[in-house]
Each structure stands twice: as structure tokens, then as C-alpha cells.
N, C-alpha and C. Protein backbone atom coordinates (compact mmCIF):
# COMPACT_ATOMS: atom_id res chain seq x y z
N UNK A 1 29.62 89.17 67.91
CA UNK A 1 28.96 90.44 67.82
C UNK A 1 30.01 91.50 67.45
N UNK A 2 29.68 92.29 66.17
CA UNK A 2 30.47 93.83 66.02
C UNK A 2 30.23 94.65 67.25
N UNK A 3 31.48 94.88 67.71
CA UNK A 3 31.25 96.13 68.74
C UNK A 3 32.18 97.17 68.38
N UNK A 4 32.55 97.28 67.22
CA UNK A 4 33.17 98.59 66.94
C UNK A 4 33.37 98.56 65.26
N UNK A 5 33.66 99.36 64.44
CA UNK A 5 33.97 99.62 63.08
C UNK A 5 34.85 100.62 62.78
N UNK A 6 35.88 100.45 62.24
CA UNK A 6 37.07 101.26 62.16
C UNK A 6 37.12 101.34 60.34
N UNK A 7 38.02 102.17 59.76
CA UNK A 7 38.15 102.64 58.40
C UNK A 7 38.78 100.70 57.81
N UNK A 8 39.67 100.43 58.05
CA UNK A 8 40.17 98.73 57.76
C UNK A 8 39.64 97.63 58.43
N UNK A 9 38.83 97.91 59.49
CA UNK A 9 38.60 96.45 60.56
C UNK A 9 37.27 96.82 61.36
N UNK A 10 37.09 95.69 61.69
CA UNK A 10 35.84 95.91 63.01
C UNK A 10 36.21 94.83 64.27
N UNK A 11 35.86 95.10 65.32
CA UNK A 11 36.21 94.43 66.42
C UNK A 11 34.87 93.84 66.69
N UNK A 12 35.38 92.42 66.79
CA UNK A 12 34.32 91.53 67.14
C UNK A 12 34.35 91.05 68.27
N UNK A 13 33.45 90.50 69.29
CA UNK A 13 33.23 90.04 70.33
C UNK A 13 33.49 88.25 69.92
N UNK A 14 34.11 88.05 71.31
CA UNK A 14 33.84 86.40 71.41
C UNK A 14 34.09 85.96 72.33
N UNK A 15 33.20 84.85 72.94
CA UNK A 15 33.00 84.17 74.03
C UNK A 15 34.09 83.19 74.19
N UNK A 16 34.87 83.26 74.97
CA UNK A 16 36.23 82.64 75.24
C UNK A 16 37.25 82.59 75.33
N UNK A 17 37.20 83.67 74.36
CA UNK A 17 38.30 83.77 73.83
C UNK A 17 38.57 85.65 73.57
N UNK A 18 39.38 86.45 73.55
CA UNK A 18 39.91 87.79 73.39
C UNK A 18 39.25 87.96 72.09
N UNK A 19 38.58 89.29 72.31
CA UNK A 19 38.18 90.34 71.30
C UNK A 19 39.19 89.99 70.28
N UNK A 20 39.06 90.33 68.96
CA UNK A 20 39.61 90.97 67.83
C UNK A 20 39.34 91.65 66.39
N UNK A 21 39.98 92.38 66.20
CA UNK A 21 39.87 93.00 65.34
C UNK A 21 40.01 92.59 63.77
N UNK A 22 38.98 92.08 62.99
CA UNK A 22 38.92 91.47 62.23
C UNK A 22 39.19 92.71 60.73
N UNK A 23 40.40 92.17 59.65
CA UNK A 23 40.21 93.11 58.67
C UNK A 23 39.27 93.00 58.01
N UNK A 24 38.91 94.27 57.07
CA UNK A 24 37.43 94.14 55.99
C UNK A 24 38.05 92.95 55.07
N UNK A 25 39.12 92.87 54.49
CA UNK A 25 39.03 92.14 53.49
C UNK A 25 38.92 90.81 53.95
N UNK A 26 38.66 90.25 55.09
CA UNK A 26 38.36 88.80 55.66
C UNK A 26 37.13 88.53 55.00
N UNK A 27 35.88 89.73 55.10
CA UNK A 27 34.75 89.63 55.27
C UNK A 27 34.49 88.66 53.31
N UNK A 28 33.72 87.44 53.79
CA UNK A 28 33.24 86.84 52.31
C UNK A 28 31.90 87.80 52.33
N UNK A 29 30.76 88.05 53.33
CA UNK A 29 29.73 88.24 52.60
C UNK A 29 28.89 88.66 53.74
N UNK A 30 28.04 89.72 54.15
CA UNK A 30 27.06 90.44 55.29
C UNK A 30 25.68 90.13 55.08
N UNK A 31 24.90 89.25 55.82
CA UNK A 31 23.51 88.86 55.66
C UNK A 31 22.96 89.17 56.64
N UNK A 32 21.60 90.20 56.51
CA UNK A 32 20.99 90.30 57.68
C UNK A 32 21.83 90.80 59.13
N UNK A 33 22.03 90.18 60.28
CA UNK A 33 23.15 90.61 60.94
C UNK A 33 24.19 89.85 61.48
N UNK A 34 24.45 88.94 60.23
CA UNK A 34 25.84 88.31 60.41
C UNK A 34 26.82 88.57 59.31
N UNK A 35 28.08 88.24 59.69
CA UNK A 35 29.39 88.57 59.01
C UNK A 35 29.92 87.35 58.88
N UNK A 36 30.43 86.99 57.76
CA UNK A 36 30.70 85.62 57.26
C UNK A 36 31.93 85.97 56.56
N UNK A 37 33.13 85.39 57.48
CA UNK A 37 34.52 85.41 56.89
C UNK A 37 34.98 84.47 56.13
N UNK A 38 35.99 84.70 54.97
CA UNK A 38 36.50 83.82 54.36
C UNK A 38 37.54 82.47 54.77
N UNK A 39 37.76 82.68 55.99
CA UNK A 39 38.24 81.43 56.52
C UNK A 39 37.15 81.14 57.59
N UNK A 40 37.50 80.03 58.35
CA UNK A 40 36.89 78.71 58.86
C UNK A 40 37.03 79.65 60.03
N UNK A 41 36.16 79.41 60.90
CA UNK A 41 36.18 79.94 62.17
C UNK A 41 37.16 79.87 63.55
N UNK A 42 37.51 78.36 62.94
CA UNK A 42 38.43 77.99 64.12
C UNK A 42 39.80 78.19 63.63
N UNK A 43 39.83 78.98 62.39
CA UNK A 43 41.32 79.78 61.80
C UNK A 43 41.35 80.98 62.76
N UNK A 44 40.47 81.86 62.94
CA UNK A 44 40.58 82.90 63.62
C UNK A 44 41.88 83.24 64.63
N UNK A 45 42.07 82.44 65.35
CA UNK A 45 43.34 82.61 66.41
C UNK A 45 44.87 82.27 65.48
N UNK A 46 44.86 81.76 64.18
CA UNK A 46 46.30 81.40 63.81
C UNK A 46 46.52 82.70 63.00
N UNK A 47 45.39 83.62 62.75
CA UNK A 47 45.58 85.03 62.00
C UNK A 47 46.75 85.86 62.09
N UNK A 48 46.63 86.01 64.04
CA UNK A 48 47.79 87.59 64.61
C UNK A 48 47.22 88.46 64.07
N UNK A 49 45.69 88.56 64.16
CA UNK A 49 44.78 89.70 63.79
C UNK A 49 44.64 90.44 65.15
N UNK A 50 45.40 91.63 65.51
CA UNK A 50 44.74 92.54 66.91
C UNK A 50 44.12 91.78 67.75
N UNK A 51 44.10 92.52 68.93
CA UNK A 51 43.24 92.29 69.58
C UNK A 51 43.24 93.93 70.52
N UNK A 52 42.21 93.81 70.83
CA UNK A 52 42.45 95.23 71.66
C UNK A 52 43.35 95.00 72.85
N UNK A 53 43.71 96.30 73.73
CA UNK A 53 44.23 96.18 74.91
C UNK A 53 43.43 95.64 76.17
N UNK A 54 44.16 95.14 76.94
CA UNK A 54 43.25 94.73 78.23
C UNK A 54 42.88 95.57 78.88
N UNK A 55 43.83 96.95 79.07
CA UNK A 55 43.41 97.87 80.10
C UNK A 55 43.59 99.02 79.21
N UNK A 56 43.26 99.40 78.55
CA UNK A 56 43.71 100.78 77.30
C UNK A 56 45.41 100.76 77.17
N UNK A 57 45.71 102.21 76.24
CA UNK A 57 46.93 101.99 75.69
C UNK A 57 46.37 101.45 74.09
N UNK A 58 47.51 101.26 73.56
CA UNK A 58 47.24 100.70 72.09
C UNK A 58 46.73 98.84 71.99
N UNK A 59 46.96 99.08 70.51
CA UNK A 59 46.01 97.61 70.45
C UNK A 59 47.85 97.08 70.24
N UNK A 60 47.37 95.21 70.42
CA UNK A 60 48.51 94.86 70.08
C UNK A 60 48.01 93.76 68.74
């Protein structure tokens, strides 16, 4: 799930695993209300794409 949209990225929700902040140019293609990235899903964690903070402060 998008839970935020920023000018380069949007922060996505995920079950298991830490929020992150995904860049636009990941995005292959927006249908209806899903977001379909150009890599494989289970690439997601080898990115070092953000993630927000745990307790505020900046993102890392």
C-alpha cells in the first residue's frame, strides 16, 4: 500500500518487512490501484532504497 508521495519517491507499506521508499523511476506501470515495479519483488531489499525512521528524525 502507498502511504505517502513525495516529488522522487513514494513510501510503500509492507508486511514484514520495513516501510520503504520506493523511487518513481522503479515504477514499470500504475493499473487501477496497483504499482508495478521494474524489478522482481523479492529484489526490493538488495535496492538500499530508504526506509523511513523508526521513531522520527530523518529517513535513512
Amino acid at each position: 500500500m502507498v502511504k505517502e508521495v513525495r516529488s522522487n519517491d513514494f513510501l510503500v507499506s509492507r508486511s514484514l518487512h520495513r516501510d520503504v521508499y520506493v523511487p518513481l523511476n522503479a515504477v514499470q506501470n500504475v493499473s487501477n490501484d496497483q504499482v508495478y515495479l521494474n524489478i522482481p519483488s523479492d529484489r526490493v531489499n538488495d535496492m538500499n532504497w530508504p526506509s523511513p525512521p523508526m521513531f522520527g528524525g530523518q529517513s535513512s
